[in-house]
Protein backbone atom coordinates (compact mmCIF):
# COMPACT_ATOMS: atom_id res chain seq x y z
CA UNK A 1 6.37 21.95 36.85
CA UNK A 2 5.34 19.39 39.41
CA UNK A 3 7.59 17.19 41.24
CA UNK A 4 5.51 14.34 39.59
CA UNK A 5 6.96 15.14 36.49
CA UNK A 6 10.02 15.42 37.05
CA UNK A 7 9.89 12.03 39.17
CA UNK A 8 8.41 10.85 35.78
CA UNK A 9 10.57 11.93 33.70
CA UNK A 10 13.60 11.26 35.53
CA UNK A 11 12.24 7.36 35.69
CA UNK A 12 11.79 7.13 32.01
CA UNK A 13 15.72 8.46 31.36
CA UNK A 14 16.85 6.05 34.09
CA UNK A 15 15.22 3.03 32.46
CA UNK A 16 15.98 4.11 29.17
CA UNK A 17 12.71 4.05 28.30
CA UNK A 18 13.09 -0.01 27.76
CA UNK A 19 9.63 0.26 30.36
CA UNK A 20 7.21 -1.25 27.76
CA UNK A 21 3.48 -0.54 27.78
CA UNK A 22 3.35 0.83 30.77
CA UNK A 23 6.12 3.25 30.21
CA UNK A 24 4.47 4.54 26.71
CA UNK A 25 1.16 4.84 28.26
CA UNK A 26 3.18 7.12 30.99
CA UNK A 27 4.75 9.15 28.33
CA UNK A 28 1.74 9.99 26.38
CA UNK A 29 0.13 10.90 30.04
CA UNK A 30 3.17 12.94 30.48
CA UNK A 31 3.47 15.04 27.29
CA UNK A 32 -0.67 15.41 27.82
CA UNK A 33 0.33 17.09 30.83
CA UNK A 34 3.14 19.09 29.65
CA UNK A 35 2.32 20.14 26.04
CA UNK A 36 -1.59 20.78 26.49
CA UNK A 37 -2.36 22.86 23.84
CA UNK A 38 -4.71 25.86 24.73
CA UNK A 39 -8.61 25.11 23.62
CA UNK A 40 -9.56 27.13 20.61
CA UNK A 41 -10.93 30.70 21.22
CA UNK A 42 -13.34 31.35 18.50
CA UNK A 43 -16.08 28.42 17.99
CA UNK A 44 -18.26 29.14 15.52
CA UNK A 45 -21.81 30.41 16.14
CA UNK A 46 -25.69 28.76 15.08
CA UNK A 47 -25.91 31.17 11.97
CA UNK A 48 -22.13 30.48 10.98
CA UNK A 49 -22.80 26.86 11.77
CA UNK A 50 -25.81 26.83 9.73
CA UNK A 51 -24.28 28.37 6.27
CA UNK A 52 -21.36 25.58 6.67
CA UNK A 53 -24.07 22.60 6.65
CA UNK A 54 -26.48 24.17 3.78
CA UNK A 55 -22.85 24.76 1.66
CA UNK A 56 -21.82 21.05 2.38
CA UNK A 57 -25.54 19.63 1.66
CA UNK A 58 -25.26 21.60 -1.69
CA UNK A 59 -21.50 20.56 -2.23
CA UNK A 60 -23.08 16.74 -2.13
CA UNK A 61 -26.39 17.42 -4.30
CA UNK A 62 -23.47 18.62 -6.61
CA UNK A 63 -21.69 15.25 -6.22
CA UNK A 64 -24.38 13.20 -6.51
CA UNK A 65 -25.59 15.20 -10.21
CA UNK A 66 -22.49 14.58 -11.40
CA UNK A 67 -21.99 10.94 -10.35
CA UNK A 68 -25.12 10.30 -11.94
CA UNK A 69 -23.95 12.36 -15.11
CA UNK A 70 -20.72 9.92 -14.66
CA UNK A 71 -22.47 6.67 -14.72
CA UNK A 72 -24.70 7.78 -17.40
CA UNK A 73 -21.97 8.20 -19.43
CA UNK A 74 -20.00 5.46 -18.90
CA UNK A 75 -23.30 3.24 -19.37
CA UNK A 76 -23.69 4.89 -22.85
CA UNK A 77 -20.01 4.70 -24.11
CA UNK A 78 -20.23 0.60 -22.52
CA UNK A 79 -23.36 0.51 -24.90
CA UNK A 80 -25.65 -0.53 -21.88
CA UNK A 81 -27.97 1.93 -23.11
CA UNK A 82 -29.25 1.07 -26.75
CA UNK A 83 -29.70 4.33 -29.23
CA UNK A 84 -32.26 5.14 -31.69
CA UNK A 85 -30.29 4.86 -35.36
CA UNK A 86 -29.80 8.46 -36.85
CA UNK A 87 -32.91 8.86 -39.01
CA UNK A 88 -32.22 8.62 -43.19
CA UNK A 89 -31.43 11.67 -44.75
CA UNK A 90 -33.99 13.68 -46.70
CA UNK A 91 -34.01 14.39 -50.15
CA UNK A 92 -34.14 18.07 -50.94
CA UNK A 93 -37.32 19.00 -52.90
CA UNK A 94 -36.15 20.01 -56.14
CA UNK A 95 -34.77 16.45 -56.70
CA UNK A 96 -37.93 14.72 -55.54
CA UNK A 97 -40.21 16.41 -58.00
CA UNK A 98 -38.22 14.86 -60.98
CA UNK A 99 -38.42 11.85 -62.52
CA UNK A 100 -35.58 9.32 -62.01
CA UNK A 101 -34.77 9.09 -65.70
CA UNK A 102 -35.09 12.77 -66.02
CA UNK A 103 -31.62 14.30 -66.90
CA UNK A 104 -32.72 18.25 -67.26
């Protein structure tokens, strides 16, 4: 390690880290320098890149269909959206072609 660290960190023991500001800004610096993590190795490539952005763009048309389906839904069951009443019933043929007073 460089001596500047060690001058570093033997100043932040001796104060007892009671340094304020200054002495947190100095310990982030510090750790920055000591614990830099290695960069990643594999990055991703235009093609890779490219499938991740169409499967997110479909991933939110998804979303959005079934936000709409959502509100939809919770407009109907609110009663926001009026329905159509059921329509009456038919009546079967065979009863239709008699007469009301006809009992056979």
């Amino acid at each position: 390690m460089d001596p500047e660290i060690w001058v570093g960190i033997a100043a932040v023991f001796v104060s007892g880290g009671a340094i304020g500001s200054v002495g947190t800004l100095f310990a982030q610096w510090l750790l920055r320098k000591v614990d830099s993590a290695p960069e990643p190795a594999n990055r991703l490539d235009a093609a890779e890149r490219d499938a991740l952005r169409a499967e997110v763009a479909d991933l939110h048309r998804h979303l959005r269909n079934m936000d709409a389906r959502l509100d939809f839904t919770e407009r109907l069951l609110d009663g926001a959206i009026p329905l159509a009443p059921p329509p009456s019933r038919l009546v079967p043929e065979d009863r239709a072609e008699r007469e009301p007073g006809d009992t056979g």
